[in-house]
Each structure stands twice: as C-alpha cells, then as structure tokens.
N, C-alpha and C. Protein backbone atom coordinates (compact mmCIF):
# COMPACT_ATOMS: atom_id res chain seq x y z
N UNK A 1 87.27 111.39 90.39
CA UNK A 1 87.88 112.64 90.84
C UNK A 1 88.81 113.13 89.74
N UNK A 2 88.70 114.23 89.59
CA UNK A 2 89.70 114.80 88.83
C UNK A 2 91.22 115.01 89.37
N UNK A 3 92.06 115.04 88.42
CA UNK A 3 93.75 115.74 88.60
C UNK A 3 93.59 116.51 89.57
N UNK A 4 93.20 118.05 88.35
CA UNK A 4 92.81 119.08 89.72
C UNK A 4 92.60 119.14 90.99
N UNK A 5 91.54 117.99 91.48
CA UNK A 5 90.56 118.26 92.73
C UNK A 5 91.79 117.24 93.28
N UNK A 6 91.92 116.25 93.11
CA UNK A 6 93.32 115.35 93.88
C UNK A 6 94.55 116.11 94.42
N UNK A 7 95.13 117.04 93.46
CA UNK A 7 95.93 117.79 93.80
C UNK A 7 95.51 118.78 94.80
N UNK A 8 94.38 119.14 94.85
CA UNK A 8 94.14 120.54 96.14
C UNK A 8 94.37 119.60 97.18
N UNK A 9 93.72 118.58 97.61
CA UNK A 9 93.19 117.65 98.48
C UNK A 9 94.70 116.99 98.94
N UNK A 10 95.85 116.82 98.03
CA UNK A 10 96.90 116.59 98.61
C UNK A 10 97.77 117.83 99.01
N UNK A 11 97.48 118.16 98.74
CA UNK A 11 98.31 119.82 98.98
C UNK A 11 97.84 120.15 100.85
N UNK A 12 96.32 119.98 100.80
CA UNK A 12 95.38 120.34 101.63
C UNK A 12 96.12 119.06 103.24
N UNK A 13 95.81 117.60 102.84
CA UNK A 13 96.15 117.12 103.25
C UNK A 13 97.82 117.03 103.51
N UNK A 14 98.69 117.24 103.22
CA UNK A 14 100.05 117.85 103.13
C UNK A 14 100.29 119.12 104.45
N UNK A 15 99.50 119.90 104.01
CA UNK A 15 99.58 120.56 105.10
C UNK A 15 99.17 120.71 106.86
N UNK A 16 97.72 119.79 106.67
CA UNK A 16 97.03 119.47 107.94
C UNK A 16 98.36 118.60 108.30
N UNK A 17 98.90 117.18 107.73
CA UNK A 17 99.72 116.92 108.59
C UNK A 17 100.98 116.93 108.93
N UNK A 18 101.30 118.27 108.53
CA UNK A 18 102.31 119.01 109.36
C UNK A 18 102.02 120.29 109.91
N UNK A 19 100.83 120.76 110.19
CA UNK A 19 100.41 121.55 110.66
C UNK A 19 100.45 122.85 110.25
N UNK A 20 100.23 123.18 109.40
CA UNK A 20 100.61 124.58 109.17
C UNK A 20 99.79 124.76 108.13
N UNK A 21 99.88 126.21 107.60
CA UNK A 21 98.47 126.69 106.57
C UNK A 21 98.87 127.02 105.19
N UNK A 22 98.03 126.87 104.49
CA UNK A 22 98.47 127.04 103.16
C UNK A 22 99.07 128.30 103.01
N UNK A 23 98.83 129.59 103.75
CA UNK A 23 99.63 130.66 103.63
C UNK A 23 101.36 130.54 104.07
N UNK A 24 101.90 129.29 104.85
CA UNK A 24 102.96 128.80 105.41
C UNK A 24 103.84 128.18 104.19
N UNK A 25 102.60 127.30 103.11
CA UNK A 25 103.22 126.59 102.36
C UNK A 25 103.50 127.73 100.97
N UNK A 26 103.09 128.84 100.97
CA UNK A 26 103.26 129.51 99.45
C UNK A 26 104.92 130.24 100.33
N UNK A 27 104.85 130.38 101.35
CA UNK A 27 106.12 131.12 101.95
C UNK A 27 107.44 130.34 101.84
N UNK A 28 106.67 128.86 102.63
CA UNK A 28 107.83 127.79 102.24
C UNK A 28 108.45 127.59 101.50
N UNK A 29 107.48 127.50 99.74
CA UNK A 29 107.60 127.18 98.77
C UNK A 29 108.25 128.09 98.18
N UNK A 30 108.03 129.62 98.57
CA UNK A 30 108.58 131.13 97.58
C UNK A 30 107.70 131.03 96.20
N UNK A 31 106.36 130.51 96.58
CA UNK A 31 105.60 131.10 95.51
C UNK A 31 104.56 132.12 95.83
N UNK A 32 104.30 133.19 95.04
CA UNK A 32 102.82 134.24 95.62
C UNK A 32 101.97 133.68 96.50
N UNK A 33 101.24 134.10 97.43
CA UNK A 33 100.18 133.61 98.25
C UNK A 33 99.16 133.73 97.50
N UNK A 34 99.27 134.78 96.44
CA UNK A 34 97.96 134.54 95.47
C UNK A 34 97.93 133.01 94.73
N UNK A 35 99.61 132.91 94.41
CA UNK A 35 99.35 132.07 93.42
C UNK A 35 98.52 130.85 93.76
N UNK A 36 99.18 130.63 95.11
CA UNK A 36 98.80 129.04 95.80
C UNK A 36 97.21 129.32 96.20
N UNK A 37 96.70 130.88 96.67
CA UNK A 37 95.16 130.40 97.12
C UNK A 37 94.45 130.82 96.14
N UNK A 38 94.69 130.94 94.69
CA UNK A 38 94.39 130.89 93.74
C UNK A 38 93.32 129.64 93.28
N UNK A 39 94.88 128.99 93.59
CA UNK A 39 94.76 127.33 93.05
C UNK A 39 93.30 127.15 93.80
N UNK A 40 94.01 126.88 95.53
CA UNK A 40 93.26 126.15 96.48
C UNK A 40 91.79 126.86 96.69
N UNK A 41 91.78 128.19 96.10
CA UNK A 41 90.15 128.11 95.97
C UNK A 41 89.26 128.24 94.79
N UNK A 42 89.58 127.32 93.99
CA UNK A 42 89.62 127.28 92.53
C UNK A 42 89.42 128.37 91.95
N UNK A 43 89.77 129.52 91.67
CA UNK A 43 90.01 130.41 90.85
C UNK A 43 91.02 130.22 89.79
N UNK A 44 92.51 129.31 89.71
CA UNK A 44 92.92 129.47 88.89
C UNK A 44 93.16 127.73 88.48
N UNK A 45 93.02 126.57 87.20
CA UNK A 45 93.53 125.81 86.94
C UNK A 45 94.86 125.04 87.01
N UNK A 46 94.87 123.94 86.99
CA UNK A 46 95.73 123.26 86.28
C UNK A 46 97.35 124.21 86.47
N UNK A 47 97.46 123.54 87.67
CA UNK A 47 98.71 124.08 88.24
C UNK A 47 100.02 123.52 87.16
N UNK A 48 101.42 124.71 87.07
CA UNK A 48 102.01 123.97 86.27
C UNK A 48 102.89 123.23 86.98
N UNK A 49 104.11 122.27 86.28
CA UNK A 49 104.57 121.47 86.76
C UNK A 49 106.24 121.68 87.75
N UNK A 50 106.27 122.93 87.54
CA UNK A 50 107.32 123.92 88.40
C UNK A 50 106.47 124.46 88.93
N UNK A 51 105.66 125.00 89.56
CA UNK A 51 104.69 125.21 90.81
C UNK A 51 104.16 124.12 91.71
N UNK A 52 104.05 122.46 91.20
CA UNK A 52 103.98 121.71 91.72
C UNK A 52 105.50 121.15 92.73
N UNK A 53 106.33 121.63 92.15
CA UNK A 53 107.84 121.05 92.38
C UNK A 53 108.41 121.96 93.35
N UNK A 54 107.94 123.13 93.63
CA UNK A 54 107.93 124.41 94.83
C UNK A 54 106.88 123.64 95.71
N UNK A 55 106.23 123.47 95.73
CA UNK A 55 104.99 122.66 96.82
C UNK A 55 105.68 121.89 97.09
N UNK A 56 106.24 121.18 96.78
CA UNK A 56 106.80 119.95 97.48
C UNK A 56 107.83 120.38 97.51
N UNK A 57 109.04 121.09 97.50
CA UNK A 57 109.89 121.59 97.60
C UNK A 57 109.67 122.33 99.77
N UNK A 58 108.67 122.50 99.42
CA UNK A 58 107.88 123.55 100.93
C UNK A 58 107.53 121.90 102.05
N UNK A 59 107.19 121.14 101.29
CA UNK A 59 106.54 120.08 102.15
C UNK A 59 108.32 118.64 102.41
N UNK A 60 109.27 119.13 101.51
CA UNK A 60 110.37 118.52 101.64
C UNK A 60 109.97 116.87 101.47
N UNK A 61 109.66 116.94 100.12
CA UNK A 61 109.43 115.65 99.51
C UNK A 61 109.40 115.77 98.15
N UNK A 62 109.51 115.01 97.18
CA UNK A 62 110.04 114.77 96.22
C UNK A 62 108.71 115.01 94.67
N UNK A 63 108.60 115.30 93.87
CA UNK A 63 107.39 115.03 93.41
C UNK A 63 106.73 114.02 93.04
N UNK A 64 107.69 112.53 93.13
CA UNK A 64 107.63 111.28 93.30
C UNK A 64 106.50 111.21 94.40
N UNK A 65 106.99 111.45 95.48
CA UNK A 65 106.32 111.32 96.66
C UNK A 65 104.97 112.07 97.13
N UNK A 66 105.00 113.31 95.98
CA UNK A 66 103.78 114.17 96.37
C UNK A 66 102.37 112.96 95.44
N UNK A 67 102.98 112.70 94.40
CA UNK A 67 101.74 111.55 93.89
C UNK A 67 101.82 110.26 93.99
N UNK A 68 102.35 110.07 95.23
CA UNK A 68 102.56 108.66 95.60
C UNK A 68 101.88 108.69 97.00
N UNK A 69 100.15 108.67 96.48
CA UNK A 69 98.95 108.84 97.36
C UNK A 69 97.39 108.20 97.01
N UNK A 70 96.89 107.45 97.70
CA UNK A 70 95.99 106.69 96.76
C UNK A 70 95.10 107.88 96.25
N UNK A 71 95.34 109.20 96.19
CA UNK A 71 93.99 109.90 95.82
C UNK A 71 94.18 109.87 94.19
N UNK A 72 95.24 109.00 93.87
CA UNK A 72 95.49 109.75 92.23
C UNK A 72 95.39 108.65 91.49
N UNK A 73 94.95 107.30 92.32
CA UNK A 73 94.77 105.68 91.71
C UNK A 73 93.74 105.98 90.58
N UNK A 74 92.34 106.96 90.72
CA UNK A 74 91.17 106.64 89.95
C UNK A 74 91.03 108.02 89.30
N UNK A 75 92.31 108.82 88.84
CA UNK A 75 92.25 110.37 88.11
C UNK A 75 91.23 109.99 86.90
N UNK A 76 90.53 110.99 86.96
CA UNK A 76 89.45 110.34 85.65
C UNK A 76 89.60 111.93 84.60
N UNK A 77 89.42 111.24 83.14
CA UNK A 77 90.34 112.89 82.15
C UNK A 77 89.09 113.66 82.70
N UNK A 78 89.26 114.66 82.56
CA UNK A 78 88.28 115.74 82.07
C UNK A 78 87.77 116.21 80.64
C-alpha cells in the first residue's frame, strides 16, 4: 500500500468512527472542502504536512496518533 492510499483510508476510517463525514472534517479542521475531497477522491496528491496536522487537529489527536495505525506498518515507496 502506498503513503497516499494509507492516509485516505485513515482519514476515512477516522471519520466512520466518530461518525461524521468528511465534509464535517474539512469544517472541523478549517481547511477548503475542496481541499480535503480533493485529496479523498484522488484528484489531488501527497497531502502536505500542515494539512495533515488540521486533520487531526479536526479528529483531536495528535499527528503521533494519526500514524500510530497498523495501516502504515508495510508503506511501500512509490
């Protein structure tokens, strides 16, 4: 699996369990709703690392904690 695809998938998963929609989390976060369904429907790459830190900023966890998930054990480069 790639970076990329790990990161939608936690973002994705992030949100199912707290219920709410990715349009909840770009509001949460105070980033564009473009920006975030950009990402999440791959139109745009390789999120940067202050757009990652607003996501979790929205999900009230740390960015420690946003990749502290087994989806990121087997990131393979691109």
């Amino acid at each position: 699996m790639s970076l990329e695809q790990a990161i939608r998938i936690r973002i994705y998963n992030l949100a199912k369990e707290r219920n709410i929609t990715i349009n909840k989390v770009s509001t949460l976060s105070g980033l564009p709703h473009t920006t975030l369904l950009s990402f999440m429907n791959e139109e745009t790459h390789d999120p940067r690392i202050s757009t990652l830190l607003h996501i979790c900023e929205a999900f009230n966890i740390s960015l420690n904690d946003f990749f502290k998930d087994e989806l990121f054990n087997d990131i393979k480069a691109e």
